[in-house]
Structures are given as C-alpha cells and as structure tokens.
C-alpha atoms as a PDB file:
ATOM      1  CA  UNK A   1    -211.779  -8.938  -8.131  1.00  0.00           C
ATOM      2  CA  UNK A   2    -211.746 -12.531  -9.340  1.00  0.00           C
ATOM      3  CA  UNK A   3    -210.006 -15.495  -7.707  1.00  0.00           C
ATOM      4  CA  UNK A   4    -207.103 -15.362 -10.045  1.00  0.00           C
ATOM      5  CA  UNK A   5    -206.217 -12.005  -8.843  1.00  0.00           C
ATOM      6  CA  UNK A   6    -206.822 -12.425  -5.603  1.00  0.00           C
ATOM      7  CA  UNK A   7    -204.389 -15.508  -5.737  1.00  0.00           C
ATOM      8  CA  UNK A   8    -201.772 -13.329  -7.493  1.00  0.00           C
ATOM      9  CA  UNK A   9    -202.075 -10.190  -4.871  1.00  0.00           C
ATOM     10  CA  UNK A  10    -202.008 -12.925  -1.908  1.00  0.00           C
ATOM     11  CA  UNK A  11    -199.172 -14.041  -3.381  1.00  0.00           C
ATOM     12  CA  UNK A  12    -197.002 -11.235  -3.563  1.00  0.00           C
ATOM     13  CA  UNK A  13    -197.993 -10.244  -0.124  1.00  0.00           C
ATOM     14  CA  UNK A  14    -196.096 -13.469   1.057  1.00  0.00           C
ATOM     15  CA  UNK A  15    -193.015 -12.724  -1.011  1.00  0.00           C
ATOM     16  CA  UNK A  16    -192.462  -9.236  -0.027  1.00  0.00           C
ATOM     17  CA  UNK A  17    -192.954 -10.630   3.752  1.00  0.00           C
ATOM     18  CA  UNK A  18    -190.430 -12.887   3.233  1.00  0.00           C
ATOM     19  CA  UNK A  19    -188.023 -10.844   1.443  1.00  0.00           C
ATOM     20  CA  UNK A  20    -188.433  -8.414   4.766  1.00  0.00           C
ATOM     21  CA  UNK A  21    -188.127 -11.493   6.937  1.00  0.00           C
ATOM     22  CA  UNK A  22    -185.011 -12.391   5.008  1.00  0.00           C
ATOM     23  CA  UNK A  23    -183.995  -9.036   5.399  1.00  0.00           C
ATOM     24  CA  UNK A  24    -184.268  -8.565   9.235  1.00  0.00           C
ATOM     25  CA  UNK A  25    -182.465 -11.993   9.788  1.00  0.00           C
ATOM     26  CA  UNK A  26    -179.855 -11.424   7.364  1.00  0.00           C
ATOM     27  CA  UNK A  27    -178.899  -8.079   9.427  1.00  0.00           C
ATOM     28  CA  UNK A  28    -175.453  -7.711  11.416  1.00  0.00           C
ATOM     29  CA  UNK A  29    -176.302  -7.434  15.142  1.00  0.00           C
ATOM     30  CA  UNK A  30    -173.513  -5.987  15.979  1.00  0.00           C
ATOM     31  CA  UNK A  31    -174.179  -2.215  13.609  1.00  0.00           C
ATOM     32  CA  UNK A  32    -176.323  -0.459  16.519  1.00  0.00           C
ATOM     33  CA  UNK A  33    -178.373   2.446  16.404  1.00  0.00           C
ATOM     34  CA  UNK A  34    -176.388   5.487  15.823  1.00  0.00           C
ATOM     35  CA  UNK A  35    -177.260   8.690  17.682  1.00  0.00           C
ATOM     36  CA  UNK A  36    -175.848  11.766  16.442  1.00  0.00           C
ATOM     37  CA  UNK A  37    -173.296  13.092  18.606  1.00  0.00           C
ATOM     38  CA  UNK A  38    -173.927  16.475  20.638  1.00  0.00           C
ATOM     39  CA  UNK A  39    -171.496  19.627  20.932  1.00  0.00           C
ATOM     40  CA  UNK A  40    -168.268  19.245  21.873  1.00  0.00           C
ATOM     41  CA  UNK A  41    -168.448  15.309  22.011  1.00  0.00           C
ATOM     42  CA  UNK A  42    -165.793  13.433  20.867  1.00  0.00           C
ATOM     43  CA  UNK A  43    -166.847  10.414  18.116  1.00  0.00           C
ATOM     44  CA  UNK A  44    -164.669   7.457  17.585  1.00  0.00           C
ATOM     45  CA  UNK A  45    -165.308   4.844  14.414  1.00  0.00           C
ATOM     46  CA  UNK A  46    -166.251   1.787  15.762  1.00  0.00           C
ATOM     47  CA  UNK A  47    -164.909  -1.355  13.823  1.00  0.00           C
ATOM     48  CA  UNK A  48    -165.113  -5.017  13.641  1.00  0.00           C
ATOM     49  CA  UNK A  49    -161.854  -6.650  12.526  1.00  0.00           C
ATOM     50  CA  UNK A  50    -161.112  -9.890  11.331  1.00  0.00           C
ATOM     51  CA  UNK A  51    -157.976 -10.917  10.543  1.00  0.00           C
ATOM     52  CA  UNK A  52    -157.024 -14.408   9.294  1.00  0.00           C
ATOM     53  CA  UNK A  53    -156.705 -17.190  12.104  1.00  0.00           C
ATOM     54  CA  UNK A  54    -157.389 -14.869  14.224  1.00  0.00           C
ATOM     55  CA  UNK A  55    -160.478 -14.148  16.507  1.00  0.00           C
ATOM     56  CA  UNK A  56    -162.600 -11.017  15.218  1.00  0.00           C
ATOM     57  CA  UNK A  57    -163.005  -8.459  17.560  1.00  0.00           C
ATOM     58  CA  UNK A  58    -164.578  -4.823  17.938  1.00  0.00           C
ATOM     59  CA  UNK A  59    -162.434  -1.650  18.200  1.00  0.00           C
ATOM     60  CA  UNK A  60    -162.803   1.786  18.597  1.00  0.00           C
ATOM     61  CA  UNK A  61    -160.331   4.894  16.943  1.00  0.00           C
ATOM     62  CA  UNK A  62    -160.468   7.833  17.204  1.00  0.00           C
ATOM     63  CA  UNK A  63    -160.743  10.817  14.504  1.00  0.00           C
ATOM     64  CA  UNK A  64    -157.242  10.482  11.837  1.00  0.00           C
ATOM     65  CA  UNK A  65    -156.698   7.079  13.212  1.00  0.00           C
ATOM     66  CA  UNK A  66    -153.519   5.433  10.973  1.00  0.00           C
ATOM     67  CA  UNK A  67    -154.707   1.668  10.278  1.00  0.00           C
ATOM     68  CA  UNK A  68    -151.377  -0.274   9.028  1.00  0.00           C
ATOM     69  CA  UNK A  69    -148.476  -2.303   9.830  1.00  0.00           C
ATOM     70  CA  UNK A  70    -146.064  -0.240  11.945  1.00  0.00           C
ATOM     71  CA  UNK A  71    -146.242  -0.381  15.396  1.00  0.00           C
ATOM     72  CA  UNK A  72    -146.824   3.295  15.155  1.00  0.00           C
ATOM     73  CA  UNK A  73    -150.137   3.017  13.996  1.00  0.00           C
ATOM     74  CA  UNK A  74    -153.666   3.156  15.838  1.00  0.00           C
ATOM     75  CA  UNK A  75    -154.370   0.357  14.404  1.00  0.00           C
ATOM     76  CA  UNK A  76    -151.766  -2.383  14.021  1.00  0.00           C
ATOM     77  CA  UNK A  77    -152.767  -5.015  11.227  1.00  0.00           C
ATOM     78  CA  UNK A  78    -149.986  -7.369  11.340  1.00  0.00           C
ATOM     79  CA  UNK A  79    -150.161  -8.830   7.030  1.00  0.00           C
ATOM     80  CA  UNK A  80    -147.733  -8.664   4.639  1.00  0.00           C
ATOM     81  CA  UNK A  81    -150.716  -7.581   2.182  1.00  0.00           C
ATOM     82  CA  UNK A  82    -151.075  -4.523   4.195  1.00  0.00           C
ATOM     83  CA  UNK A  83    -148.734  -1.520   3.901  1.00  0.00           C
ATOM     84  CA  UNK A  84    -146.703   0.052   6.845  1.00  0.00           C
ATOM     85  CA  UNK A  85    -149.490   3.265   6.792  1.00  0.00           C
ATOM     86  CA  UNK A  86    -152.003   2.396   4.892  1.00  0.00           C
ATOM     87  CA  UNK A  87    -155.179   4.160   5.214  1.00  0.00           C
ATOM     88  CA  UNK A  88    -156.661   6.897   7.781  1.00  0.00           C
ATOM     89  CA  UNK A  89    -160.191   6.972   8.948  1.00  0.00           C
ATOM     90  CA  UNK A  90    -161.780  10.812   9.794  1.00  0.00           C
ATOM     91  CA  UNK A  91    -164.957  10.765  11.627  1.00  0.00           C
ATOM     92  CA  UNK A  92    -165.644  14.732  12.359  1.00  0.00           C
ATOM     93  CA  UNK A  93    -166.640  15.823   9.292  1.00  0.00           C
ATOM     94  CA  UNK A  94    -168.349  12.378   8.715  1.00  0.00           C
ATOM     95  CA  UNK A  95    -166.983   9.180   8.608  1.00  0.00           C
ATOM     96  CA  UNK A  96    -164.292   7.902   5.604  1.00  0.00           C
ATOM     97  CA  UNK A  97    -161.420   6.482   4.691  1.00  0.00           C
ATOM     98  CA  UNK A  98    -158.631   7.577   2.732  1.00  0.00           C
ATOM     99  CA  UNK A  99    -155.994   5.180   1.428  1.00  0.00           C
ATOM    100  CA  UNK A 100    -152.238   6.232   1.746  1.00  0.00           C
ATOM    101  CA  UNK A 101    -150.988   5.309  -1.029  1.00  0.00           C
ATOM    102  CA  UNK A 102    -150.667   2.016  -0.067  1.00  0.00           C
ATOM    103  CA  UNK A 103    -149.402  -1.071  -1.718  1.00  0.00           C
ATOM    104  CA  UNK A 104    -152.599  -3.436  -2.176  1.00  0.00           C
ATOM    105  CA  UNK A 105    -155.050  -0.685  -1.834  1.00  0.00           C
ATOM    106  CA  UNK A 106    -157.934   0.035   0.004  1.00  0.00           C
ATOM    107  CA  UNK A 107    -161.748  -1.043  -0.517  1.00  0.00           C
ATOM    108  CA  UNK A 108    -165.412  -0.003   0.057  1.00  0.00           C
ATOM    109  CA  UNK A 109    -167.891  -2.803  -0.600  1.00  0.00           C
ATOM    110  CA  UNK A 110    -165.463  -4.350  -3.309  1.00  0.00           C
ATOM    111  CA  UNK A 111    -164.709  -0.705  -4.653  1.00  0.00           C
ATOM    112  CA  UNK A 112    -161.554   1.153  -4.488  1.00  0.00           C
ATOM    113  CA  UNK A 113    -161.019   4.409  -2.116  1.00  0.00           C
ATOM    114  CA  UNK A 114    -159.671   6.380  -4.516  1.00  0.00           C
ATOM    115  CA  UNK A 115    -159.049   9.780  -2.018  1.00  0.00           C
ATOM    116  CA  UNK A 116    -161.511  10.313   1.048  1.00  0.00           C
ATOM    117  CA  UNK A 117    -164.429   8.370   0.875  1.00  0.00           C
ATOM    118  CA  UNK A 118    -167.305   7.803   2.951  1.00  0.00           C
ATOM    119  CA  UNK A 119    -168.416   5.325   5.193  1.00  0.00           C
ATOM    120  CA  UNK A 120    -171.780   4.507   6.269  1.00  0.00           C
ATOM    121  CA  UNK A 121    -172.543   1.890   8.749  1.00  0.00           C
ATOM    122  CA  UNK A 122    -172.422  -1.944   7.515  1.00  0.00           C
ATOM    123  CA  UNK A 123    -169.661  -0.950   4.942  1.00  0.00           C
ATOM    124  CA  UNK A 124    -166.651  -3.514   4.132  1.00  0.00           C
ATOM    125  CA  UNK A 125    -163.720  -2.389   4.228  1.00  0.00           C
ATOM    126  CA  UNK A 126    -160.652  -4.788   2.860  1.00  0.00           C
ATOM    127  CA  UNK A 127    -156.606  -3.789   3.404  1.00  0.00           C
ATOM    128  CA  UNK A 128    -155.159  -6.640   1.760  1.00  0.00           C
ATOM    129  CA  UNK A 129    -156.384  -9.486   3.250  1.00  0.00           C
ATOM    130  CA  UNK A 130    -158.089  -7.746   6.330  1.00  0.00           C
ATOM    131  CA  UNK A 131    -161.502  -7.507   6.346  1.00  0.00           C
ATOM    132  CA  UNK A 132    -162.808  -5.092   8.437  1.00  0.00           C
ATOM    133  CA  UNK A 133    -166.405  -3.640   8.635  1.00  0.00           C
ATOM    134  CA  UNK A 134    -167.923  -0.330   9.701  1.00  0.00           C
ATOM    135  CA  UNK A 135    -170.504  -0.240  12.329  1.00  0.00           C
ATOM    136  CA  UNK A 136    -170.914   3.006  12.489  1.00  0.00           C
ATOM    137  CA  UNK A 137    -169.930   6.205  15.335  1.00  0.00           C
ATOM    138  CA  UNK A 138    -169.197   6.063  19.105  1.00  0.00           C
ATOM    139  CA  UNK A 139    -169.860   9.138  21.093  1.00  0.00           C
ATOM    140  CA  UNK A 140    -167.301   9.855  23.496  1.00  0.00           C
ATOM    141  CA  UNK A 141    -166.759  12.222  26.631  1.00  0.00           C
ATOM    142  CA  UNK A 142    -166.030  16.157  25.895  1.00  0.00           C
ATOM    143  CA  UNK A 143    -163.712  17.173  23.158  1.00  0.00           C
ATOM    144  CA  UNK A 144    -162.614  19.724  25.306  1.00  0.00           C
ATOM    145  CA  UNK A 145    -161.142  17.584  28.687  1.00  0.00           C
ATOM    146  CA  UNK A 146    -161.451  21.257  31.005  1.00  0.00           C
ATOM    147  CA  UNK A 147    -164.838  21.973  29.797  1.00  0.00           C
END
C-alpha cells in the first residue's frame, strides 16, 4: 500500500470515530435501556414533556392514557393549540399513538399520526405546541393486583 492510501484509509478511520463520538455525545441521557417486560407486568410509557415557560419534566401513563386539555385526561396539557382529547398512547401491544381527531394534529418526528402509530424510544412527539418525547417503556408491578 503506498503512502497516499495509507493517508486516505487513516483518514477515514478518524472521521468515522468522530462521527461515533458525535454520535454518543449527541445522545439523550434521559432514553434508558429498555428491558422487555415479563408476564403479567404492567408497562407504562414514559415521557418527557415540555411545555412552553414551563419546566420539562418526566411522566409516566399508563396503557390508553388520554393526553389533552380537559381535566379529565391522564395527561393534562394546558394550550390552546391542543384539543380537549387529543391523542391516546397504547403500550400493550407495543407502544403508539393515535390522534383523536384533534384540532392541530398529532406528530411523529415532524410526521403526522394518521391512525395508530408506533413509537420507538427517542421519538418526538408534537400536540400543538407541546413537545413531548418518547423514552421508551416502564415496567410496573403485576397486572393482576391478587396475583
């Protein structure tokens, strides 16, 4: 191999260890490992919710949680861009979202939920001017409280 080549080769070494570097560092810390739940565990969909001038924090809901305006919902998200019931979130069958016919919409990574779609962890979610982002499946106690 002559020194040209062995330049070039060198050389792409050190870009593809930065672009992992960049990579790594770039990562949210707060999407964890997620193990799979056993048997008859409950999951909840951990999320981390920012809403403007307001401090983001990290919830958990459980499977068909209602994310919207009314107080009824298991999620309140108190914006006028965001409908009274505005989208659900499953996590059983696999974590999604489904939009309810809502005003503004709902989003995936820029993309519209058009019916149940699904989540995986590190996705952004937007309901009007919420941003909210998926970090992935808490495992909870027993489904069943008696067994």
């Amino acid at each position: 191999m002559n020194a040209v080549a062995a330049i070039q080769w060198e050389s792409l070494g050190t870009i593809v260890a930065a672009f992992v570097l960049a990579v790594w560092a770039l990562r949210d810390p707060d999407i964890e490992r997620q193990e799979p739940a056993a048997a008859g565990q409950a999951v909840a969909a951990r999320l981390k919710v920012s809403l403007r001038g307001r401090p983001v924090q990290t919830v958990e809901v459980n499977d068909g949680a209602t994310i919207g305006r009314a107080p009824g919902c298991d999620l309140v998200v108190d914006e006028s861009t965001v409908s009274k019931h505005h989208a659900r979130i499953r996590c059983d069958a696999g974590p999604s979202i489904e939009d309810l016919d809502s005003t503004n919409g709902t989003y995936v990574n820029g993309r519209p939920a058009d019916g149940p779609t699904a989540l995986r962890r590190g996705d952004r979610i937007a309901l009007g001017t919420a941003k909210i982002v998926f970090l992935g499946l808490a495992v909870r106690g027993s489904k069943n409280p008696k067994g």
